[in-house]
C-alpha atoms as a PDB file:
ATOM      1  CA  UNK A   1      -4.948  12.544  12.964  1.00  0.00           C
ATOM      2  CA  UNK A   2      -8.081  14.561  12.249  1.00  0.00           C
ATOM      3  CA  UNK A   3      -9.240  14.536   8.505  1.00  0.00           C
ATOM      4  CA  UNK A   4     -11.233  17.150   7.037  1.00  0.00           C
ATOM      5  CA  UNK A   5     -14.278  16.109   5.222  1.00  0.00           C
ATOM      6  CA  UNK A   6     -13.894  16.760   1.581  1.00  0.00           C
ATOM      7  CA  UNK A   7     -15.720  19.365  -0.325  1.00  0.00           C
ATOM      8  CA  UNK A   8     -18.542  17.766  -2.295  1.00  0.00           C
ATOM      9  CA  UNK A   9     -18.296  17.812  -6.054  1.00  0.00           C
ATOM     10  CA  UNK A  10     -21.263  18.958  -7.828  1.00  0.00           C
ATOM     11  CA  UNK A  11     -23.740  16.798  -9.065  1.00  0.00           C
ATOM     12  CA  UNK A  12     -22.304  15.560 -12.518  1.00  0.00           C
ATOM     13  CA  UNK A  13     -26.007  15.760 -14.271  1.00  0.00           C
ATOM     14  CA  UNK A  14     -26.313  19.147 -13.289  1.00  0.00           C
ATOM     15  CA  UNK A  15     -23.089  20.271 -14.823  1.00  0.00           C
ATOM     16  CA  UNK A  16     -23.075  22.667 -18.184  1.00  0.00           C
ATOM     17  CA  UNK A  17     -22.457  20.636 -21.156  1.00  0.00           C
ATOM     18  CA  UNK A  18     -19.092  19.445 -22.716  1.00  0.00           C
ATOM     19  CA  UNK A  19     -16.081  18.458 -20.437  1.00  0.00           C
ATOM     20  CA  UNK A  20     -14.987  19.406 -17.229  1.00  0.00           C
ATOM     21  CA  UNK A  21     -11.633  21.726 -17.220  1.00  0.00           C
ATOM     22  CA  UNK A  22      -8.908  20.912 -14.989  1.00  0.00           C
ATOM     23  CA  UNK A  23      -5.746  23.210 -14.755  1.00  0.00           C
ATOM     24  CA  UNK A  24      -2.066  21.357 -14.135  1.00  0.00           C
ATOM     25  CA  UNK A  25      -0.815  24.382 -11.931  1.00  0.00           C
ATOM     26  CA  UNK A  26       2.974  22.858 -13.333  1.00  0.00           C
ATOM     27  CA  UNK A  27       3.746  25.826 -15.569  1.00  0.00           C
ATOM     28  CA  UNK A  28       2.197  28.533 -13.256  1.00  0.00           C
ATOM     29  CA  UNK A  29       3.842  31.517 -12.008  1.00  0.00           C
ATOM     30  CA  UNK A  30       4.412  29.783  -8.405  1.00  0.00           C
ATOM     31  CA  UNK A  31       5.982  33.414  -6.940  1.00  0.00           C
ATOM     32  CA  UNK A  32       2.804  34.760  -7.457  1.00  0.00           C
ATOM     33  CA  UNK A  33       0.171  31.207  -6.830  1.00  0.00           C
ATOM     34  CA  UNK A  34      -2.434  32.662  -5.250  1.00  0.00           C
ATOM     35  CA  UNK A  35      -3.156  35.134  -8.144  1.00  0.00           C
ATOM     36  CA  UNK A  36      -2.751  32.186 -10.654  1.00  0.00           C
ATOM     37  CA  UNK A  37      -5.426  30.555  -8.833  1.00  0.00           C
ATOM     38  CA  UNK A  38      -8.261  32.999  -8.452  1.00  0.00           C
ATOM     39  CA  UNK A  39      -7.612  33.916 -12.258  1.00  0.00           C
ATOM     40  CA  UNK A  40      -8.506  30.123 -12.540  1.00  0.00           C
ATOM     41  CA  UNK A  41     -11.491  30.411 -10.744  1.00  0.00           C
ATOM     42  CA  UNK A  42     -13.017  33.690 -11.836  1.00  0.00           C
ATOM     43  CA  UNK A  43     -12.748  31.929 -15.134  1.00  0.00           C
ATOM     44  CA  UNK A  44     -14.931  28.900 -14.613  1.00  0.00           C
ATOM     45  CA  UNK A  45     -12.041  26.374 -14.140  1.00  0.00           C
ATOM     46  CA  UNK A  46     -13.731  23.754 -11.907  1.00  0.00           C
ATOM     47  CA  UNK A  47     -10.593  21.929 -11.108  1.00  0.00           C
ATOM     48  CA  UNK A  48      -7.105  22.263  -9.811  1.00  0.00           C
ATOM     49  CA  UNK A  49      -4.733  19.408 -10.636  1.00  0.00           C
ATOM     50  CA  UNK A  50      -1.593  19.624  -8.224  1.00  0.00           C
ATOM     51  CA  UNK A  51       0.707  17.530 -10.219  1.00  0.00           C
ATOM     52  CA  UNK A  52       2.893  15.252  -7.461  1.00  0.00           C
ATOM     53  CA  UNK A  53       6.637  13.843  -9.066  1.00  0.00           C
ATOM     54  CA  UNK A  54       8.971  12.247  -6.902  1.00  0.00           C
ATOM     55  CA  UNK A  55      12.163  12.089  -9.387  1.00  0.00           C
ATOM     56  CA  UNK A  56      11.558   8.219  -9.188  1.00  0.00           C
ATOM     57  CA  UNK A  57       8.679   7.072 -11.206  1.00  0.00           C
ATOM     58  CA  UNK A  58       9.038   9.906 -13.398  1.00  0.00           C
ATOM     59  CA  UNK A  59      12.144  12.057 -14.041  1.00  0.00           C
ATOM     60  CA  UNK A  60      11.090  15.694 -12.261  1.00  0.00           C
ATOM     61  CA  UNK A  61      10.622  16.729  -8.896  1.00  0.00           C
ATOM     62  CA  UNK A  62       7.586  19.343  -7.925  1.00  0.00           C
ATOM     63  CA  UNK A  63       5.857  19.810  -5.094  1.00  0.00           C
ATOM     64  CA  UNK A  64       4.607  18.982  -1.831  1.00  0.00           C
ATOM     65  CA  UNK A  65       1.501  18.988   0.611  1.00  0.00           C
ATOM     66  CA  UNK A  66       1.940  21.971   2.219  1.00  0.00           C
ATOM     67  CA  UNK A  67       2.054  24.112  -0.981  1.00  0.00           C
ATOM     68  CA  UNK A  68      -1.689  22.389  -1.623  1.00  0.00           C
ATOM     69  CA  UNK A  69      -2.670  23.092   2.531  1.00  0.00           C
ATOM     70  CA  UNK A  70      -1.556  27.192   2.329  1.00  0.00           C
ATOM     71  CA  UNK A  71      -3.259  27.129  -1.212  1.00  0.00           C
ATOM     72  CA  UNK A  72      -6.432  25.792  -0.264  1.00  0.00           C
ATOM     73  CA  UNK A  73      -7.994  28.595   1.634  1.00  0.00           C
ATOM     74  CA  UNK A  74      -7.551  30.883  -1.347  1.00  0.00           C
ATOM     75  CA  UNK A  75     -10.435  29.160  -4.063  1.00  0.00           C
ATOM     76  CA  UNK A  76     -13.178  26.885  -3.763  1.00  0.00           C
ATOM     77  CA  UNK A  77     -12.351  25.062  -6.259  1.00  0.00           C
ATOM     78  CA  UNK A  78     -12.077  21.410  -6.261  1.00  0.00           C
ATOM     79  CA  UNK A  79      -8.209  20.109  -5.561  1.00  0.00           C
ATOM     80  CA  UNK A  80      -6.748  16.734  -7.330  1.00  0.00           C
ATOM     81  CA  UNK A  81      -3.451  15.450  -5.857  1.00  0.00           C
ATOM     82  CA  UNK A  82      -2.509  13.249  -9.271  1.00  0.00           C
ATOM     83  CA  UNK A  83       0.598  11.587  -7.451  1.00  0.00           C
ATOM     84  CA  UNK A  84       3.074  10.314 -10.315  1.00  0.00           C
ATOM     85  CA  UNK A  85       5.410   8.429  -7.310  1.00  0.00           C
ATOM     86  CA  UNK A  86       6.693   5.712  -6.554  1.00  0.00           C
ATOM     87  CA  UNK A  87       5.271   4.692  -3.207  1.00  0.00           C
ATOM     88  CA  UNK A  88       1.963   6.704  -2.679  1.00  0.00           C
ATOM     89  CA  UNK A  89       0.951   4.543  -0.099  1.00  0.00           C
ATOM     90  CA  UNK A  90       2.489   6.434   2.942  1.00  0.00           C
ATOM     91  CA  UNK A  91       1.648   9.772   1.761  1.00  0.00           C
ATOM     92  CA  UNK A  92      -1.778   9.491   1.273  1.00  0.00           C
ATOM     93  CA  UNK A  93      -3.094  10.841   4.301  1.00  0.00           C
ATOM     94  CA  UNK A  94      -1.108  14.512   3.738  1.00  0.00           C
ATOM     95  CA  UNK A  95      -2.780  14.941   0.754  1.00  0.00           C
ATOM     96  CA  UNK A  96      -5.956  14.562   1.741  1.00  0.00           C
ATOM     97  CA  UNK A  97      -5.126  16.938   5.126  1.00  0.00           C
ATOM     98  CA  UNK A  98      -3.989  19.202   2.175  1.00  0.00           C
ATOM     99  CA  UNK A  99      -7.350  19.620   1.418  1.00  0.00           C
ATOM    100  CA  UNK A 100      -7.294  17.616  -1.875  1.00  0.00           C
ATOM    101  CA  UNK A 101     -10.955  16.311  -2.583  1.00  0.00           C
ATOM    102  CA  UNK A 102      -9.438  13.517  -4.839  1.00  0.00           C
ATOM    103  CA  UNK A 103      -6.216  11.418  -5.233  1.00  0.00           C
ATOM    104  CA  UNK A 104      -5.120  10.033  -8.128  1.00  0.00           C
ATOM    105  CA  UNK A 105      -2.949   6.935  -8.042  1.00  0.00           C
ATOM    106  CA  UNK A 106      -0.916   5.151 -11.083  1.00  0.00           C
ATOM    107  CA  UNK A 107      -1.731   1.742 -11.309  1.00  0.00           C
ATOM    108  CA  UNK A 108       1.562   0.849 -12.359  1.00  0.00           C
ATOM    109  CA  UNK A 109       3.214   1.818  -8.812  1.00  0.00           C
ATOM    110  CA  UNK A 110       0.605   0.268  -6.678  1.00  0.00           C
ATOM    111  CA  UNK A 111       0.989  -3.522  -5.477  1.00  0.00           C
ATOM    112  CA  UNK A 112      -2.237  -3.858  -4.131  1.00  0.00           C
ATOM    113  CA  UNK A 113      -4.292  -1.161  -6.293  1.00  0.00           C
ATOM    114  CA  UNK A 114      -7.412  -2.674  -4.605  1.00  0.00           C
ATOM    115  CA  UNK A 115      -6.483  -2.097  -0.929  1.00  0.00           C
ATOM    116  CA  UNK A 116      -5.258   1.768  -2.208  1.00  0.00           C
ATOM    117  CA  UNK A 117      -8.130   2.678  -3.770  1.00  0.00           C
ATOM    118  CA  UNK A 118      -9.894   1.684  -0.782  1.00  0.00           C
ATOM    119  CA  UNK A 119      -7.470   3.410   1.919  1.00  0.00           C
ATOM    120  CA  UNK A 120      -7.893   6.898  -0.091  1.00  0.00           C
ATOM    121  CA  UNK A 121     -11.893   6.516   0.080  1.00  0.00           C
ATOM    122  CA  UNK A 122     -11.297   5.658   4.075  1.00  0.00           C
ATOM    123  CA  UNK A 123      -9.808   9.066   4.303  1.00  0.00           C
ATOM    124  CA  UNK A 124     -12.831  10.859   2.950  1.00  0.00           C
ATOM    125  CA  UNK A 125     -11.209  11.127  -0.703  1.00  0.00           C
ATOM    126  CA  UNK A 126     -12.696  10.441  -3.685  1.00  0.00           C
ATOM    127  CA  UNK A 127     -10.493   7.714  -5.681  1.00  0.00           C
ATOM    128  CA  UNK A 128      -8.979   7.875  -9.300  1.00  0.00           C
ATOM    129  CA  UNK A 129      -6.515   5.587 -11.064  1.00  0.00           C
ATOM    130  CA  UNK A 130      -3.842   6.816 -13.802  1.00  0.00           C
ATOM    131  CA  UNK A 131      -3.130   5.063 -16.669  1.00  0.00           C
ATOM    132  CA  UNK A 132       0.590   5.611 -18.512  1.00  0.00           C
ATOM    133  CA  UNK A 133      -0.265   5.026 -22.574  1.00  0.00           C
ATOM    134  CA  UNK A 134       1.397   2.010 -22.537  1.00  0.00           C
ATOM    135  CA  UNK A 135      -0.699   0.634 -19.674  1.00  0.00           C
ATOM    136  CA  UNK A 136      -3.387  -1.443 -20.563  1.00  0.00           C
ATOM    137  CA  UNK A 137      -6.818  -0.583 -19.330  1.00  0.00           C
ATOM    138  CA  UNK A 138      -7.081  -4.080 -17.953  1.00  0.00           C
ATOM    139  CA  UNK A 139      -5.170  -2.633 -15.181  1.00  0.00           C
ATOM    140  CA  UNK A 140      -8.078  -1.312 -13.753  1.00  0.00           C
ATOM    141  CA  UNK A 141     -10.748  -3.699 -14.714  1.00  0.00           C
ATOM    142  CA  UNK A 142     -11.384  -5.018 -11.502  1.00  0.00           C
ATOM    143  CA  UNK A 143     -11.173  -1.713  -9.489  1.00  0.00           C
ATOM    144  CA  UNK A 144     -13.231   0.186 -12.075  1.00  0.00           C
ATOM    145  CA  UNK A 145     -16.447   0.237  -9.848  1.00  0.00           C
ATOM    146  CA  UNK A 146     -14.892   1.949  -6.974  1.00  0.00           C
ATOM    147  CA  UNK A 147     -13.951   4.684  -8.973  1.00  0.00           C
ATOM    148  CA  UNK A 148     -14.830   8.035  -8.679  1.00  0.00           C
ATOM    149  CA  UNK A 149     -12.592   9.010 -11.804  1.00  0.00           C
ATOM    150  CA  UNK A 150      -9.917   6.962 -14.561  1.00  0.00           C
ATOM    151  CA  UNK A 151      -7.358   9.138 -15.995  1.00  0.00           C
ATOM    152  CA  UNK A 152      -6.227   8.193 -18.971  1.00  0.00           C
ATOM    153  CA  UNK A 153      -2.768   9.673 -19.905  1.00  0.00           C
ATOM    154  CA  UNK A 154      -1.911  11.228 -23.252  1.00  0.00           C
ATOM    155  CA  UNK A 155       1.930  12.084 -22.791  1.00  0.00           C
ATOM    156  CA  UNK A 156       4.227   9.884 -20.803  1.00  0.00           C
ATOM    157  CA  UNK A 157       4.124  11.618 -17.206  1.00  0.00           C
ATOM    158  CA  UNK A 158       7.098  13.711 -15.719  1.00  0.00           C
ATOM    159  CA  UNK A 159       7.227  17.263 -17.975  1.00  0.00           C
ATOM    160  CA  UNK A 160       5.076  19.603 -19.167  1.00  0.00           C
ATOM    161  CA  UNK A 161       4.252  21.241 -22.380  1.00  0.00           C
ATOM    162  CA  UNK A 162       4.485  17.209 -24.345  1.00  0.00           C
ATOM    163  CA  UNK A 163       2.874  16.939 -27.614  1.00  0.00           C
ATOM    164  CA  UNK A 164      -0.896  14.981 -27.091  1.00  0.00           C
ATOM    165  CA  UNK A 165      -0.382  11.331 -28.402  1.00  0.00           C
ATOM    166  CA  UNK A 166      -3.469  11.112 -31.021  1.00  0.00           C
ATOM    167  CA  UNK A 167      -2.881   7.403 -30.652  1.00  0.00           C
ATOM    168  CA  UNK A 168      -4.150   7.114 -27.000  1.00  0.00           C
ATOM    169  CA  UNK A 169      -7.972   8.054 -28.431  1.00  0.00           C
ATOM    170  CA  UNK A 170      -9.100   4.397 -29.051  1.00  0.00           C
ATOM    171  CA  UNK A 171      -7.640   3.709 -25.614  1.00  0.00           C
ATOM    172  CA  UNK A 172     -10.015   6.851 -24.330  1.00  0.00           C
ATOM    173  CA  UNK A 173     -13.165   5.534 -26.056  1.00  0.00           C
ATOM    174  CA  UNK A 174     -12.562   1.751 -25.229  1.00  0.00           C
ATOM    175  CA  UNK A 175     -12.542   3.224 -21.660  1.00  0.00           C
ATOM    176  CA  UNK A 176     -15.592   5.216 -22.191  1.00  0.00           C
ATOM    177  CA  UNK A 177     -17.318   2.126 -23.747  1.00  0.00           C
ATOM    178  CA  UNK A 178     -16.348  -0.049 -20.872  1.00  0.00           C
ATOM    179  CA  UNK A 179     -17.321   2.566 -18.168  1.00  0.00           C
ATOM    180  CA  UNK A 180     -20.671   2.855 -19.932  1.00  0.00           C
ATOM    181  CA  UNK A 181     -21.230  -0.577 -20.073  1.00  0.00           C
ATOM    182  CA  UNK A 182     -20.878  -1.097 -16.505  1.00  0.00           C
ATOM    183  CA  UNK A 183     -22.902   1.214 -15.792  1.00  0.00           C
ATOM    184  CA  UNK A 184     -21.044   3.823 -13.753  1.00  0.00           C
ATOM    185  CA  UNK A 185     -20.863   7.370 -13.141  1.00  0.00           C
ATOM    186  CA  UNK A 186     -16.952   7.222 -13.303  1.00  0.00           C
ATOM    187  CA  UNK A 187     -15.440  10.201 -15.093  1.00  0.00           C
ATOM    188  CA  UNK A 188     -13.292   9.707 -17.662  1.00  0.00           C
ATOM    189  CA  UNK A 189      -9.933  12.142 -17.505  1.00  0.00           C
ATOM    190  CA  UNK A 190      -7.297  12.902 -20.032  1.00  0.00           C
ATOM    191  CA  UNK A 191      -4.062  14.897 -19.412  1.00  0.00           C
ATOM    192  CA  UNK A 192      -1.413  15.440 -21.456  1.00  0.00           C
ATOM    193  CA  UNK A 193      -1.149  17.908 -24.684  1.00  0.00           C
ATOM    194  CA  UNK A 194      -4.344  19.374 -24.366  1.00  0.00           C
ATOM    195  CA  UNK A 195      -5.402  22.949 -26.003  1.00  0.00           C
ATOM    196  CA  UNK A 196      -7.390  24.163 -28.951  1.00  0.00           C
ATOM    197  CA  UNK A 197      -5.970  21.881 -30.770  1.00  0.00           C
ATOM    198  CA  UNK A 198      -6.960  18.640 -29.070  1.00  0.00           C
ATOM    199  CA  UNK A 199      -9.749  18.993 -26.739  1.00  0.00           C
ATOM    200  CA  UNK A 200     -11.964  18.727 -29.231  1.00  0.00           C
ATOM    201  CA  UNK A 201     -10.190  15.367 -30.446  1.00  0.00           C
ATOM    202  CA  UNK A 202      -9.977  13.890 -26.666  1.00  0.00           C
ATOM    203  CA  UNK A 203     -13.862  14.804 -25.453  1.00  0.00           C
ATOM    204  CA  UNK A 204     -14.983  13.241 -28.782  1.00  0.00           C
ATOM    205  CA  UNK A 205     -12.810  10.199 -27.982  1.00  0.00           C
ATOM    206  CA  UNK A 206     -15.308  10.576 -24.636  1.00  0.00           C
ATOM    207  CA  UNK A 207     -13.012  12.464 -21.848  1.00  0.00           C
ATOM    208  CA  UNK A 208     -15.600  14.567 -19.545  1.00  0.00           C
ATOM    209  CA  UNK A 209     -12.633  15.755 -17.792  1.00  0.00           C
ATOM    210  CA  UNK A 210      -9.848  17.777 -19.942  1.00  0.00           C
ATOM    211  CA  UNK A 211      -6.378  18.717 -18.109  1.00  0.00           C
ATOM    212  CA  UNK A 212      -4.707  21.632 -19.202  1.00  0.00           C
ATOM    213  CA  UNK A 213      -1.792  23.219 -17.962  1.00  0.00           C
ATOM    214  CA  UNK A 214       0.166  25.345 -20.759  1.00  0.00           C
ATOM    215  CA  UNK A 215      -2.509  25.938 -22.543  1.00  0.00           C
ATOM    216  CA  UNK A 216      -3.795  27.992 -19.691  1.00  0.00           C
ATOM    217  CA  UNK A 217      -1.097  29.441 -18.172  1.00  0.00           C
ATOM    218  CA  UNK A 218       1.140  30.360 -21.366  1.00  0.00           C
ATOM    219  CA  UNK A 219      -0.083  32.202 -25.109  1.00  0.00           C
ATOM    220  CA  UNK A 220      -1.781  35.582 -25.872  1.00  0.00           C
ATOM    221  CA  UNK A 221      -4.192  36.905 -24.231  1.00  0.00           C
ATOM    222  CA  UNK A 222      -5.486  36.075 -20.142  1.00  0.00           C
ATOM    223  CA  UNK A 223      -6.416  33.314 -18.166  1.00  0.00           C
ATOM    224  CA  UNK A 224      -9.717  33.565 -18.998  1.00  0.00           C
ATOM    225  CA  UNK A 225      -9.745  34.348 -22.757  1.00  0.00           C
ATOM    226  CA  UNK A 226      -7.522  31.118 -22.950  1.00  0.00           C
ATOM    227  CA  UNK A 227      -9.876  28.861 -21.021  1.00  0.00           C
ATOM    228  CA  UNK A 228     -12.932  30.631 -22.890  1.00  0.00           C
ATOM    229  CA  UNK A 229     -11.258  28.808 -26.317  1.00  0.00           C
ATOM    230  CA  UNK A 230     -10.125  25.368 -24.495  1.00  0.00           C
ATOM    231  CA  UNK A 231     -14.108  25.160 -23.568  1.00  0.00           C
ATOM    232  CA  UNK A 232     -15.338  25.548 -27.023  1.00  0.00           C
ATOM    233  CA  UNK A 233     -13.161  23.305 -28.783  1.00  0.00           C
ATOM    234  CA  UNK A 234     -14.605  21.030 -26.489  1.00  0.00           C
ATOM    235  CA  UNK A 235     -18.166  21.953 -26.398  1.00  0.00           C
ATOM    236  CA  UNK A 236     -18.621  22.081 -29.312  1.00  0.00           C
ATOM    237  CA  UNK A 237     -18.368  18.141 -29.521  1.00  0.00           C
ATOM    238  CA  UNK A 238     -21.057  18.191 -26.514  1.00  0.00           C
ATOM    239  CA  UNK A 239     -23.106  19.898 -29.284  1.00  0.00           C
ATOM    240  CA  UNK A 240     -22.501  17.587 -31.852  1.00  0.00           C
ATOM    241  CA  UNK A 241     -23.652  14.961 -29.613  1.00  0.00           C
ATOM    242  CA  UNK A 242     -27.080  16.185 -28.822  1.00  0.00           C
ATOM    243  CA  UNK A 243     -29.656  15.153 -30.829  1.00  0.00           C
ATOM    244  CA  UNK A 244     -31.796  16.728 -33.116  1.00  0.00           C
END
C-alpha cells in the first residue's frame, strides 16, 4: 500500500484572524458535489469536514472513502475524515488514501487512543481526537501533545441541523486553557449548531476552528454570502481580543 503524502496545512501564525471555517458537506446537494465544493472554496472555506457514521456509534449512515478519493481532485482544500464509528481502527488507512490530510477519532470508541493516534500520524495524517459533550476532557489528557487538533462537540453526533449546546462553552475554554498551558499549537475545534448565531459564542469560548454545515449549505442567499456572515460573527471576537 502506497500512501500519499498529505497536503501541508498552512502555517497557523500566518493565518487571517478569527477562526478557521470548516464545512460538514452532510446537508450538501451530493447529486451535484463537485459544484458544492468549489462554491466552498471560491469562498474562502479552508476546510472540508467529510462526516463518517457507521449506524453503530451513532444512529445514521453516510458515506464512504471513495466519495472523499473522486472528490479530492476537484479543490485544494484541506480534507478531515471526522469518523463517528465504532471501530476506526481498520479503516484508517482508506481515509488517508482518500486524500484526507487529517483524521479525527472519538475517544470514546478507541481502546488504545494512544496507539491510534499514533497509527494515523504513521500514515502521514495529521491526528485529532473528538470529544461527545458528555465526555470528559480528561479523556485526552495524556494524548493531548500528539495532537494536531481536539474537537470538542457541541450536539451529540449522528444528525445534522441540532441546536448548539451553550453548555459545552466552559468545556471549550477549559480546553483552550489546558492546551495553552501546555504549551501547544493544538487547534481547538467545535462542531455542532454553529451559524450567526453561535460562532461568535464558541470562538469566544476559544474554538480556532468553527464547523458548519447547514449554515452553509441551507438559508438565503449563496455559499459565499453565507460564509461571508459565519466569518464575522466570529471575527469579530478575534477583534475584541486584540489589544489596544
Amino acid at each position: 500500500m502506497t500512501v500519499p503524502a498529505p497536503r501541508t496545512a498552512p502555517p497557523r501564525s500566518g493565518r487571517p484572524p478569527g477562526p478557521t471555517l470548516a464545512a460538514s458537506v452532510l446537508p450538501a446537494d451530493f447529486s451535484r458535489l463537485g459544484d458544492e465544493l468549489r462554491a466552498l472554496e471560491a469562498a474562502g472555506v479552508e476546510r472540508v469536514q467529510w462526516d463518517v457514521m457507521d449506524g453503530r456509534f451513532v444512529p445514521n449512515l453516510t458515506l464512504g472513502p471513495d466519495i472523499v478519493a473522486a472528490a479530492r481532485p476537484v479543490v485544494d482544500m484541506q480534507f478531515e475524515a471526522h469518523l463517528m464509528v465504532a471501530d476506526p481502527d481498520p479503516m484508517l488507512p482508506r481515509w488517508v488514501e482518500a486524500g484526507c490530510e487529517r483524521v479525527i477519532v472519538h475517544a470514546e470508541t478507541c481502546t488504545h487512543l494512544h496507539r491510534t493516534v499514533a497509527r494515523i500520524a504513521e500514515l502521514g495524517a495529521l491526528p485529532g481526537v473528538a470529544l461527545n459533550p458528555a465526555t470528559p476532557l480528561s479523556a485526552v489528557e495524556h494524548v493531548l501533545d500528539r495532537l494536531d487538533l481536539l474537537l470538542v462537540m457541541t450536539v451529540d453526533p449522528g444528525f445534522g441541523g441540532q441546536s448548539y449546546l451553550a453548555s459545552m462553552e466552559p468545556k471549550i475554554r477549559a480546553a483552550a486553557a489546558m492546551i495553552a498551558d501546555a504549551g501547544l499549537d493544538t487547534d481547538l475545534e467545535v462542531d455542532g449548531g454553529i451559524d450567526v448565531t453561535t460562532a461568535g459564542a464558541a470562538a469566544r469560548a476559544g474554538a480556532t476552528v468553527l464547523v458548519a454545515g447547514t449554515a452553509l449549505f441551507r438559508g438565503q442567499g449563496s455559499i459565499g454570502t453565507r460564509a461571508i456572515a459565519l466569518r464575522a460573527a466570529a471575527r469579530q471576537v478575534a477583534g475584541e481580543r486584540r489589544p489596544a
